[in-house]
C-alpha atoms as a PDB file:
ATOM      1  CA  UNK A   1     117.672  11.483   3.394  1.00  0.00           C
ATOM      2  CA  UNK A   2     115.599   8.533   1.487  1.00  0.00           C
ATOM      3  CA  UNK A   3     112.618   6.857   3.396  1.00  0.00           C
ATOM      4  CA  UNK A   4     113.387   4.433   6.504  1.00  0.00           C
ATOM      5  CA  UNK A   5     111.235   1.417   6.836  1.00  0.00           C
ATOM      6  CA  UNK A   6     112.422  -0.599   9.294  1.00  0.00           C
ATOM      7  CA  UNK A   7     109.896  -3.284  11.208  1.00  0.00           C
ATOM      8  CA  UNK A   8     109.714  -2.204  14.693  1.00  0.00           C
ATOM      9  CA  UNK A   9     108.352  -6.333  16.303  1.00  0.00           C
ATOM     10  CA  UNK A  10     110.789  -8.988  17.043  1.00  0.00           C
ATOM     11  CA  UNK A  11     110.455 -12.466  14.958  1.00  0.00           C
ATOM     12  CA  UNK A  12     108.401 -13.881  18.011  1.00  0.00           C
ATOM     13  CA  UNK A  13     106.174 -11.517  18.775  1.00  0.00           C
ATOM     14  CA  UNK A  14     105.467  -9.732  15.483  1.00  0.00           C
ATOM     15  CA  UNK A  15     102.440 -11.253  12.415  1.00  0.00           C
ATOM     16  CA  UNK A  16     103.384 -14.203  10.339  1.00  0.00           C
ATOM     17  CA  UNK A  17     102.240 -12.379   7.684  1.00  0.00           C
ATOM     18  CA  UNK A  18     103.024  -8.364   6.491  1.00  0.00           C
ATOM     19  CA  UNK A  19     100.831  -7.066   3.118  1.00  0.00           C
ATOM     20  CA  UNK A  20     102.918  -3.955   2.032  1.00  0.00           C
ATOM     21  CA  UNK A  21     101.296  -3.477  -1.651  1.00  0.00           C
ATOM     22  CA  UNK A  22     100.840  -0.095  -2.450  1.00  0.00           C
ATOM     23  CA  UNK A  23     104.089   1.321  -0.624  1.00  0.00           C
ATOM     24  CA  UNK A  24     105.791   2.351  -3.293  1.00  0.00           C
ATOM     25  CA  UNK A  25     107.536   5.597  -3.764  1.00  0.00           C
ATOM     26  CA  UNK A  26     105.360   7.437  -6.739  1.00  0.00           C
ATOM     27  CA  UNK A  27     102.502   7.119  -3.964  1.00  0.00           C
ATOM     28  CA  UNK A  28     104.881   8.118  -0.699  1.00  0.00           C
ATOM     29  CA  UNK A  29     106.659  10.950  -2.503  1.00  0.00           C
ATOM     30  CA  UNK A  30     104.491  13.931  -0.950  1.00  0.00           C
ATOM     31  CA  UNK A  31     103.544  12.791   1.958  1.00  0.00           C
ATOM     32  CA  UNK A  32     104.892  13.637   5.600  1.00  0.00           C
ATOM     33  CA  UNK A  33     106.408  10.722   8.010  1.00  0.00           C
ATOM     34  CA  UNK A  34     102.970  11.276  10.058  1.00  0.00           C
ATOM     35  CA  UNK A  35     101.009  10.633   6.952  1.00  0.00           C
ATOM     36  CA  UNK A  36     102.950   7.214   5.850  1.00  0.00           C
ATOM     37  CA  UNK A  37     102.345   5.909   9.331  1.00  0.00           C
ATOM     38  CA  UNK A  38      99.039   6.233   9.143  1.00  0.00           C
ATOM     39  CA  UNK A  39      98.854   4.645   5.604  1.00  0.00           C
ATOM     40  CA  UNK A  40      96.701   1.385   6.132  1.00  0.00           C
ATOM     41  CA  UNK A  41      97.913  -1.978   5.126  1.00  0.00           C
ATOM     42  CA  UNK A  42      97.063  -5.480   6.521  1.00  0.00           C
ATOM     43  CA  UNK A  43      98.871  -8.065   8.879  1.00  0.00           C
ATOM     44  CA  UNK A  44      97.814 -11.288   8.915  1.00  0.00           C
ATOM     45  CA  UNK A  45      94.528 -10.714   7.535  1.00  0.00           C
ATOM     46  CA  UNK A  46      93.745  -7.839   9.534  1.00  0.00           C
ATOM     47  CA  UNK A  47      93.946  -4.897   8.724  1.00  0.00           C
ATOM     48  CA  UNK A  48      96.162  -1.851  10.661  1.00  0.00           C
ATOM     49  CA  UNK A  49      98.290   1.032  10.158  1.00  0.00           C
ATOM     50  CA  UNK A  50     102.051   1.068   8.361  1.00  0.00           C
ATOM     51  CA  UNK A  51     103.633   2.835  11.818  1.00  0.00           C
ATOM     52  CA  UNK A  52     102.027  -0.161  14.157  1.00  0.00           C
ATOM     53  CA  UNK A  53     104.330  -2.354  12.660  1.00  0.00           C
ATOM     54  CA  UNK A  54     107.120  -0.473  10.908  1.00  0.00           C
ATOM     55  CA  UNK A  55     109.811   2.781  11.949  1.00  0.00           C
ATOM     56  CA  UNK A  56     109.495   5.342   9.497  1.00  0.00           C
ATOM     57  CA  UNK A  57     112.427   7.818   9.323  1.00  0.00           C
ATOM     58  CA  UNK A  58     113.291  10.521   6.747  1.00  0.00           C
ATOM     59  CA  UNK A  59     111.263  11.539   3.164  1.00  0.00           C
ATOM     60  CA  UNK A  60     110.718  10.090  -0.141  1.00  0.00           C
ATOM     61  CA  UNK A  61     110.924  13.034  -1.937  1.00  0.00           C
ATOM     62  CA  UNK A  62     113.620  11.747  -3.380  1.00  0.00           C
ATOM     63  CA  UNK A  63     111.842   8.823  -4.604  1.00  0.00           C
ATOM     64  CA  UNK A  64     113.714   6.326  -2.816  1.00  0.00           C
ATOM     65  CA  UNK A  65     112.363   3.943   0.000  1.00  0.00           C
ATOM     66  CA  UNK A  66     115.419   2.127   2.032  1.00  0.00           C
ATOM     67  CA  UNK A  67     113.867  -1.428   4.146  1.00  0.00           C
ATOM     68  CA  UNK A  68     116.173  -1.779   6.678  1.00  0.00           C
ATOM     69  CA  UNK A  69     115.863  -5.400   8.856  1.00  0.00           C
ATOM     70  CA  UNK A  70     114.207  -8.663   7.669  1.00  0.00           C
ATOM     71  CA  UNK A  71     111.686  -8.347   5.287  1.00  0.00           C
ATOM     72  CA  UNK A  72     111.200 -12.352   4.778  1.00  0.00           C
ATOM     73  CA  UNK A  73     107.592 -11.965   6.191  1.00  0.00           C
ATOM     74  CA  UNK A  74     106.821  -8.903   4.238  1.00  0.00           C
ATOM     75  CA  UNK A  75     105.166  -9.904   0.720  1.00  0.00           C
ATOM     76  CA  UNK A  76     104.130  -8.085  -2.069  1.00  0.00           C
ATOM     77  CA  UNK A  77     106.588  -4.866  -1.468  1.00  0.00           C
ATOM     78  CA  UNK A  78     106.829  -2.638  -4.465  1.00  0.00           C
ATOM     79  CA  UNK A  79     103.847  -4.333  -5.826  1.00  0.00           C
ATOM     80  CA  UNK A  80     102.430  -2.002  -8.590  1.00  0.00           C
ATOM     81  CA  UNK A  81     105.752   0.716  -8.618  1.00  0.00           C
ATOM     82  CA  UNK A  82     105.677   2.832 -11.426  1.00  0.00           C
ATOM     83  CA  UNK A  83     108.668   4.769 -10.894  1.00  0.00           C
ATOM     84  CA  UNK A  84     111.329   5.775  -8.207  1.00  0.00           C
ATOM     85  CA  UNK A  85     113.544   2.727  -5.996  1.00  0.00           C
ATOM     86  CA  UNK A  86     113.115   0.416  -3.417  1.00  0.00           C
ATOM     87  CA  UNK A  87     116.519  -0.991  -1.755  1.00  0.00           C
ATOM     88  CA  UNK A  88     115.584  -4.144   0.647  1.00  0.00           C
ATOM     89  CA  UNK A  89     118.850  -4.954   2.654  1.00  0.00           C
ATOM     90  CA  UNK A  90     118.172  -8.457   3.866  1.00  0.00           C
ATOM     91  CA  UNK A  91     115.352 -10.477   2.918  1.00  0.00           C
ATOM     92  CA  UNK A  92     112.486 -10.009   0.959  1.00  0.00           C
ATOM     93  CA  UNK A  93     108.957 -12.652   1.074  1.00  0.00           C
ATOM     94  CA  UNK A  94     106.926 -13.787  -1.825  1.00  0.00           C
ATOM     95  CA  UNK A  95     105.339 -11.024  -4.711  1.00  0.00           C
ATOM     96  CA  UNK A  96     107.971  -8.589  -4.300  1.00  0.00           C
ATOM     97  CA  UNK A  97     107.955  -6.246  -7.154  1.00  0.00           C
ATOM     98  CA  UNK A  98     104.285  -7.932  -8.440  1.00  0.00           C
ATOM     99  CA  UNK A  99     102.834  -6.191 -11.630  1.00  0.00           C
ATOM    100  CA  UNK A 100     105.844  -3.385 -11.778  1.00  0.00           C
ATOM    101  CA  UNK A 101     105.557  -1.073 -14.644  1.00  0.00           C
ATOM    102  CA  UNK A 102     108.763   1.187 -13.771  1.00  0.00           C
ATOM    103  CA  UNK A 103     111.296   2.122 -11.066  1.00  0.00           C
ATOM    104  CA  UNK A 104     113.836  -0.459  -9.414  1.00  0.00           C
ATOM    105  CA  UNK A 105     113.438  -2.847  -6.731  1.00  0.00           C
ATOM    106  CA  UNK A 106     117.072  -4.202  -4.959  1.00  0.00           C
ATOM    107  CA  UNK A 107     116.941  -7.636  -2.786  1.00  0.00           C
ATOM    108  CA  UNK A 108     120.285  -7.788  -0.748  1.00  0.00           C
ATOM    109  CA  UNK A 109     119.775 -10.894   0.455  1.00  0.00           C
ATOM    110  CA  UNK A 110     116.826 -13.588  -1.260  1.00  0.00           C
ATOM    111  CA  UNK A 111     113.315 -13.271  -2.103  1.00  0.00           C
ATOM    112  CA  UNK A 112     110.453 -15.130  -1.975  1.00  0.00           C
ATOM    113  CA  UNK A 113     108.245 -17.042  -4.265  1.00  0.00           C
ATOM    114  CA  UNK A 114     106.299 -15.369  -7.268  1.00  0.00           C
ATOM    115  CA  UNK A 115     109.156 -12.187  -7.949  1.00  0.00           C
ATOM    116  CA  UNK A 116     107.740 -10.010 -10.273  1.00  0.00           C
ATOM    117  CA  UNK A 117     105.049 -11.668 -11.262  1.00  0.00           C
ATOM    118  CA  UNK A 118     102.956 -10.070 -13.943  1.00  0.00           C
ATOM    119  CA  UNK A 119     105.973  -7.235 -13.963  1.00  0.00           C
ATOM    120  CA  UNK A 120     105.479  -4.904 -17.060  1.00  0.00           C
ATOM    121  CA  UNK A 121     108.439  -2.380 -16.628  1.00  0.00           C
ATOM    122  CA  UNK A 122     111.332  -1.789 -14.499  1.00  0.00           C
ATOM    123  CA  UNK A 123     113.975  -3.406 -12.796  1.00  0.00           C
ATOM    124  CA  UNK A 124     114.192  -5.952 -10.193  1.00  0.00           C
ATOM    125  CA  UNK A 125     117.663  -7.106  -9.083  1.00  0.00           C
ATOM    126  CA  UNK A 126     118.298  -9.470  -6.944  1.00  0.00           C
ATOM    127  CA  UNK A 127     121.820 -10.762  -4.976  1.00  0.00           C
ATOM    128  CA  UNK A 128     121.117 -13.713  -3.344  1.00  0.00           C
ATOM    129  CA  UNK A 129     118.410 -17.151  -4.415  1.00  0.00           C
ATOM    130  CA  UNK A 130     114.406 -16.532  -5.474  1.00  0.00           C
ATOM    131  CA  UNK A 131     112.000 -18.727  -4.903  1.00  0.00           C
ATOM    132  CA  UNK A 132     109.356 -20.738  -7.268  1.00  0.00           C
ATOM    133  CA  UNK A 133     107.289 -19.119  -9.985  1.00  0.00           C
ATOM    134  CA  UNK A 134     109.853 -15.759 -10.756  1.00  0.00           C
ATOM    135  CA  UNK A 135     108.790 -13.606 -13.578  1.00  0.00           C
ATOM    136  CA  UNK A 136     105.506 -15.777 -13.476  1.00  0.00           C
ATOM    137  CA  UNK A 137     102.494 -15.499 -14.705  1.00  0.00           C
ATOM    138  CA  UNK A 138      99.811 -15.159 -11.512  1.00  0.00           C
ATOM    139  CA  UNK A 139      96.972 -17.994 -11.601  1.00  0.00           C
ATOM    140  CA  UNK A 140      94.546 -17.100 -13.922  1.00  0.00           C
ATOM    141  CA  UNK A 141      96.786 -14.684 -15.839  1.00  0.00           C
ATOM    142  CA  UNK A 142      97.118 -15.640 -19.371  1.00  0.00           C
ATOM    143  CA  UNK A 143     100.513 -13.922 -19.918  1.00  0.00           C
ATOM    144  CA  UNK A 144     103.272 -13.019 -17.453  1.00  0.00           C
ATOM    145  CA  UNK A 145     106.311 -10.319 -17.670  1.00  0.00           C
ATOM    146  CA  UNK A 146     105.038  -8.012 -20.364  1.00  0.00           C
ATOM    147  CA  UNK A 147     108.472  -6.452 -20.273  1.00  0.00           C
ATOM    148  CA  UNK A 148     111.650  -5.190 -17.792  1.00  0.00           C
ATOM    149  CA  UNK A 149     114.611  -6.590 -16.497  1.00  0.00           C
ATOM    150  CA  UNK A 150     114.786  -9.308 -14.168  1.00  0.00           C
ATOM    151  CA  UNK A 151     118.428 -10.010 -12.800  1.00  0.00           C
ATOM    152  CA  UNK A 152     118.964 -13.263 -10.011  1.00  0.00           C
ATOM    153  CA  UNK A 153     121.993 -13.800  -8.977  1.00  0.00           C
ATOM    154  CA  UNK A 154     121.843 -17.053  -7.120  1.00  0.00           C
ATOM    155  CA  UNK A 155     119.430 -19.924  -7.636  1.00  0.00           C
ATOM    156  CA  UNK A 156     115.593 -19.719  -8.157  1.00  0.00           C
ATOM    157  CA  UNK A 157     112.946 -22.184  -7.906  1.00  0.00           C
ATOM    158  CA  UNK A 158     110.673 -24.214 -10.591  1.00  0.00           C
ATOM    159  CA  UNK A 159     108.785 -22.790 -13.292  1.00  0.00           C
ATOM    160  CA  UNK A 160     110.266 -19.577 -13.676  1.00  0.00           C
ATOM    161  CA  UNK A 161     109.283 -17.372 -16.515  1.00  0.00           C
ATOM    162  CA  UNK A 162     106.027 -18.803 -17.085  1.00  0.00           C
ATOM    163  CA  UNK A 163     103.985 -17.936 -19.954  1.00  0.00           C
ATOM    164  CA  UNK A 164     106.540 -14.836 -20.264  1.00  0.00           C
ATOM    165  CA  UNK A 165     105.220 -12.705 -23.061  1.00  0.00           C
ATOM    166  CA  UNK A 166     108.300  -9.951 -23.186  1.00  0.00           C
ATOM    167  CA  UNK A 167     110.841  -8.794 -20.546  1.00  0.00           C
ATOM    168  CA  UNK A 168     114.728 -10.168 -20.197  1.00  0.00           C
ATOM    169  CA  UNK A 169     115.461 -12.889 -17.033  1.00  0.00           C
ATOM    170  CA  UNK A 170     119.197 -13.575 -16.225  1.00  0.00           C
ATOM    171  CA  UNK A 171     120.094 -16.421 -13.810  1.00  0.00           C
ATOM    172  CA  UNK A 172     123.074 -16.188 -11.767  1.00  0.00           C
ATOM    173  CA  UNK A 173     122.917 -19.966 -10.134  1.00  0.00           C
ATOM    174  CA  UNK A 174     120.518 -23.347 -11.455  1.00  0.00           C
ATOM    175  CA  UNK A 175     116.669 -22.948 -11.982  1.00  0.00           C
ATOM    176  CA  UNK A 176     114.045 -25.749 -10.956  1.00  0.00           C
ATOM    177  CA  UNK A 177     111.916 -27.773 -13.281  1.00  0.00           C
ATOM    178  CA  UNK A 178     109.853 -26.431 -16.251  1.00  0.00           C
ATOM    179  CA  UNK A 179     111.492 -23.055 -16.743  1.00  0.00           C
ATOM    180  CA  UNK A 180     110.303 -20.925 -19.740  1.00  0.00           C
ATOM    181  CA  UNK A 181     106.823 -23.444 -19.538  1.00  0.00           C
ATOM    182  CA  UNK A 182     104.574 -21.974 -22.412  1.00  0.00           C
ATOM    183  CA  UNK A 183     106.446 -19.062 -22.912  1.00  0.00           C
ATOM    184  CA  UNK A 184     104.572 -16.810 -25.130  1.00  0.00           C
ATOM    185  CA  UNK A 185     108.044 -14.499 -25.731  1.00  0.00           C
ATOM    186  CA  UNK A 186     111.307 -12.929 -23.895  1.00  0.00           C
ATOM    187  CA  UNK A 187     114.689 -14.262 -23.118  1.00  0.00           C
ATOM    188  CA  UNK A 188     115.929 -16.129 -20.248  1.00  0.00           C
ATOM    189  CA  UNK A 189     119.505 -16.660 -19.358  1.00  0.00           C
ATOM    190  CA  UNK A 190     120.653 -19.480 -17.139  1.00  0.00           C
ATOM    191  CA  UNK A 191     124.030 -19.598 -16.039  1.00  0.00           C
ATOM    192  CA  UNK A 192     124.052 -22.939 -13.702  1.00  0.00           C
ATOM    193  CA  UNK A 193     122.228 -26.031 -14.266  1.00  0.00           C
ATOM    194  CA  UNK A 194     118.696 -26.000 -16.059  1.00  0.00           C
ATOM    195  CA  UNK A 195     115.940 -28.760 -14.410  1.00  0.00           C
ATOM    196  CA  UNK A 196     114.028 -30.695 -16.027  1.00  0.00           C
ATOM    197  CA  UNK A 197     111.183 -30.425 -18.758  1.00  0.00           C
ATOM    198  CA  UNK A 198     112.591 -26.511 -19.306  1.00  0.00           C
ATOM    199  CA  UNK A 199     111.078 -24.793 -22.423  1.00  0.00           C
ATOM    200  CA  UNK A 200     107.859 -27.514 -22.345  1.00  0.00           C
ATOM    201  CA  UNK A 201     105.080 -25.512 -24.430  1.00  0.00           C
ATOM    202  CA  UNK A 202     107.019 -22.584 -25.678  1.00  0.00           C
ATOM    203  CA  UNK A 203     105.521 -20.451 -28.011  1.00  0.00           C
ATOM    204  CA  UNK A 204     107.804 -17.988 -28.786  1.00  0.00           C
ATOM    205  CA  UNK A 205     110.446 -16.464 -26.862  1.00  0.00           C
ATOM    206  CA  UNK A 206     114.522 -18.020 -26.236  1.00  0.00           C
ATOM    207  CA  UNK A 207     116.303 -19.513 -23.216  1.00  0.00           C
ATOM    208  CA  UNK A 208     119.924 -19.273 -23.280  1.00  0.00           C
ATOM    209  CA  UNK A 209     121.462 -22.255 -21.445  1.00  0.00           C
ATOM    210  CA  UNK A 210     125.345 -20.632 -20.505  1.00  0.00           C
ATOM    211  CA  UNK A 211     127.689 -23.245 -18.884  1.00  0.00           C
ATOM    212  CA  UNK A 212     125.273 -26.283 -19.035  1.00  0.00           C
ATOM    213  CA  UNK A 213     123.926 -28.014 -21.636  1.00  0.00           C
ATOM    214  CA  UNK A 214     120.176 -28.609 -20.454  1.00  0.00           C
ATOM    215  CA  UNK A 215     117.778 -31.591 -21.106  1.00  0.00           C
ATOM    216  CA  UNK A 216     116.108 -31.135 -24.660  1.00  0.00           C
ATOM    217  CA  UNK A 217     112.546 -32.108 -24.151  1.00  0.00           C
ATOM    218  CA  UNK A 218     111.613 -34.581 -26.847  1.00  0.00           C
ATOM    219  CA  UNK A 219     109.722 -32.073 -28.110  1.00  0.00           C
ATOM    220  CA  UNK A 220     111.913 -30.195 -29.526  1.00  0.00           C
ATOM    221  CA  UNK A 221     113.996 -30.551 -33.049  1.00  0.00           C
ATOM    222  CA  UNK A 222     117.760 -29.844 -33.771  1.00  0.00           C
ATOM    223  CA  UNK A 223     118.656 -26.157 -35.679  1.00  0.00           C
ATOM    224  CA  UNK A 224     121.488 -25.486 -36.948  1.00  0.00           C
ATOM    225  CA  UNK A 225     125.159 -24.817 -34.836  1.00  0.00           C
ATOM    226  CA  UNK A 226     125.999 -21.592 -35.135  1.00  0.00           C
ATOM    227  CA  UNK A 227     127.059 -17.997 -33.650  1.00  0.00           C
ATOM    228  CA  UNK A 228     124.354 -15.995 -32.781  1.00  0.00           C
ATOM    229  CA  UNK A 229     125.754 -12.366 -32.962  1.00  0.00           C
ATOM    230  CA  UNK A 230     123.193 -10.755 -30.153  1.00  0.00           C
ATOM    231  CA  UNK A 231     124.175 -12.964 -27.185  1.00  0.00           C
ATOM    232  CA  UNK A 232     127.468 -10.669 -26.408  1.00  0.00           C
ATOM    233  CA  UNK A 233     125.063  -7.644 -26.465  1.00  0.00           C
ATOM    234  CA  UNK A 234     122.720  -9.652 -24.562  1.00  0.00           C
ATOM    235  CA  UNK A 235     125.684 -10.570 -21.929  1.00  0.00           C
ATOM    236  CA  UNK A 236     126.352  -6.346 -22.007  1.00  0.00           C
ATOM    237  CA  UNK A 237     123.375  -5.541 -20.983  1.00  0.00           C
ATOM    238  CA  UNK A 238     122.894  -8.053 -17.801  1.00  0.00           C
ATOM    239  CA  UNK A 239     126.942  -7.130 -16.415  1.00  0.00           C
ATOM    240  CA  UNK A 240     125.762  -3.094 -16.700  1.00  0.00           C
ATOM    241  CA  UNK A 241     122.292  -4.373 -14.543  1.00  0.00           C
ATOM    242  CA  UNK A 242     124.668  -6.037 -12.226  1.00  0.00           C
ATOM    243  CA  UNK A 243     124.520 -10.060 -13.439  1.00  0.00           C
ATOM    244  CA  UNK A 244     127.734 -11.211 -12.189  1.00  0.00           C
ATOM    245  CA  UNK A 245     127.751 -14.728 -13.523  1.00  0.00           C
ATOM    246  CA  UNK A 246     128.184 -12.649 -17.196  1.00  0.00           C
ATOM    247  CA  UNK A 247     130.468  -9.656 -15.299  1.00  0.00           C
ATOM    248  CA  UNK A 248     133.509 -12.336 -14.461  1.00  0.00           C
ATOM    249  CA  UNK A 249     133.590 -14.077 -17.848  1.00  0.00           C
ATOM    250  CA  UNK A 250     136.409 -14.285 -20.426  1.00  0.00           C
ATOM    251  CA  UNK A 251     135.039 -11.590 -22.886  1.00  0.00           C
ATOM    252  CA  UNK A 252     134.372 -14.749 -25.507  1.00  0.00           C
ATOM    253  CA  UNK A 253     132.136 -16.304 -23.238  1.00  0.00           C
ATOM    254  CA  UNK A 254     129.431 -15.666 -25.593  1.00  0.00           C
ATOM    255  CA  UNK A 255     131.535 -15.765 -28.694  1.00  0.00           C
ATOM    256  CA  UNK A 256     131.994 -19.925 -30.365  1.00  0.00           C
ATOM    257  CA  UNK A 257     129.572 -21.680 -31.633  1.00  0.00           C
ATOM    258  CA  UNK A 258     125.849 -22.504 -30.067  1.00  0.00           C
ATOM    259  CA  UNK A 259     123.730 -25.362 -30.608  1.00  0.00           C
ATOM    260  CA  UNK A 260     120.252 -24.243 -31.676  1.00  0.00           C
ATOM    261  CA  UNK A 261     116.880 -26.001 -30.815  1.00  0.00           C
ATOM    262  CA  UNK A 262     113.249 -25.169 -32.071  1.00  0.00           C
ATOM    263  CA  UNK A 263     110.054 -26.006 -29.745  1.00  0.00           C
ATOM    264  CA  UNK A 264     107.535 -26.624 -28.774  1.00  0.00           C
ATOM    265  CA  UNK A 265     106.625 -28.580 -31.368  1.00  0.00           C
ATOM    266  CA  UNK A 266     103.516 -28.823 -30.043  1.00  0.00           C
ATOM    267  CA  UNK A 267     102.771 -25.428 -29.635  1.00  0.00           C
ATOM    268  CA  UNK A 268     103.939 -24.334 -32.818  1.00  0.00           C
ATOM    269  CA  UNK A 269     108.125 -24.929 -32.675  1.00  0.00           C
ATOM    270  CA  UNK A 270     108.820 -20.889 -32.494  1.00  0.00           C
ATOM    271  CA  UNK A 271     110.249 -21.146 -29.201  1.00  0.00           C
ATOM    272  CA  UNK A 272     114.073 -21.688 -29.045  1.00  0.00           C
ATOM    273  CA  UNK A 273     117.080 -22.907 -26.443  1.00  0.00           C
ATOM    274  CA  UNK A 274     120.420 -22.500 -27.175  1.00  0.00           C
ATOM    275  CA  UNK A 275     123.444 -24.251 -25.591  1.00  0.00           C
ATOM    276  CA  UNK A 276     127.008 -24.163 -26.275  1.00  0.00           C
ATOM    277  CA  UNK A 277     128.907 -26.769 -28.147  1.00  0.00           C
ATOM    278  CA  UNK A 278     132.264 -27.615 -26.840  1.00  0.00           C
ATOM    279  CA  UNK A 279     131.552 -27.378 -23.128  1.00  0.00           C
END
């Protein structure tokens, strides 16, 4: 039987405000039920002990930790994972999955701002909206996702993928303004609508604009129209993750030809957006 976390206060009388970094299942996978509850973590500032707040039922030998309830006011769970899998039924709050270098974090229902911020490994898949700043770059961080897979299934927020430097990022839904700003490297997928002033300082790095042709920032100059051979292997590997804006397409979704762009020119014009002609 995998770990049961499941928060034992109401929404009226329980903190604002839940710190769970560090509960993660490489560090949980030897200990006893007694010896989780008395892990320490902090609620609203202060700090007290995982079984004040939370039910803890079962092991994660297994390495598997199930979150059972609402998690909205829980931030920063499976901050730091190396390895093993977190499954969060409902919702999730903001730094979920922050600085991951392995193992697989599952949102149910929507997370919060900053997803996987500063992830380096893993997997973080998520079925319902994110918030601002996923697969972000934390203030003061020069680069963001160093690497992993990043699957949203419904809509996110503004400035998603910023300063990305490797890692894969599929949108199910529309993203908010400045997506991809000053990407350094890595791929994002958008299947909806792309806001505003998306791909502004790009280094390096590609976002794929799938149903929608986004606005070019001036910025940017026209490539050539043409089929780019890896975006069905690219469209492969997000339906296996479980990206099901790419899972119910006609299989030559990705096939036709794609209209090729090359920015920032500002920041050196080695960053690149593709659209589809024809739609």
């Amino acid at each position: 039987m995998p770990l049961l976390l499941s928060p034992s206060t109401t929404a009226g009388n329980g903190p604002l405000s839940i710190d769970l970094a560090g509960i993660v299942p490489d560090r949980l996978a030897d200990l006893s039920a007694d010896a989780i509850a008395r892990i320490a973590i902090s609620a609203d500032g202060r700090p007290c002990q995982l079984g004040d707040l939370f039910t803890i039922e079962g092991s994660a030998a297994d390495g598997r930790i199930d979150c059972v309830g609402d998690y909205s006011r829980v931030h920063r769970l499976g901050a730091g994972m190396q390895r093993g899998e977190i499954v969060v039924q409902a919702n999730v709050g903001r730094h979920a999955g922050e600085a991951m270098a392995g193992g697989t974090l599952s949102v149910q229902g929507n997370a919060g701002d900053w997803l996987a911020a500063d992830m380096t490994g893993g997997e973080v898949l998520v079925r319902g909206n994110a918030g601002d700043h996923v697969a972000a770059a934390s203030p003061g961080s020069e680069t963001g996702v160093r690497g992993g897979l990043i699957v949203i299934n419904g809509d996110v927020g503004c400035l998603a993928a910023t300063r990305m430097r490797r890692g894969l990022l599929g949108i199910g839904g529309s993203c908010g303004e400045a997506a991809a700003f000053e990407m350094r490297a890595g791929t994002v997928l958008v299947a909806g609508r792309v806001g505003r002033r998306s791909g502004v300082g790009m280094r390096r790095g590609s976002l794929i604009a799938l149903l929608e042709k986004p606005e070019i920032p001036p910025t940017f100059s026209r490539g050539a129209a043409w089929s780019p051979t890896i975006l069905p292997l690219l469209a492969g590997r997000l339906a296996r993750a479980g990206f099901h804006a790419t899972a119910g397409l006609p299989a030559d979704a990705f096939g036709g030809i794609w209209q090729h762009w090359h920015g920032d020119l500002l920041a050196g014009g080695r960053g690149e957006i593709f659209h589809r002609l024809g739609r």
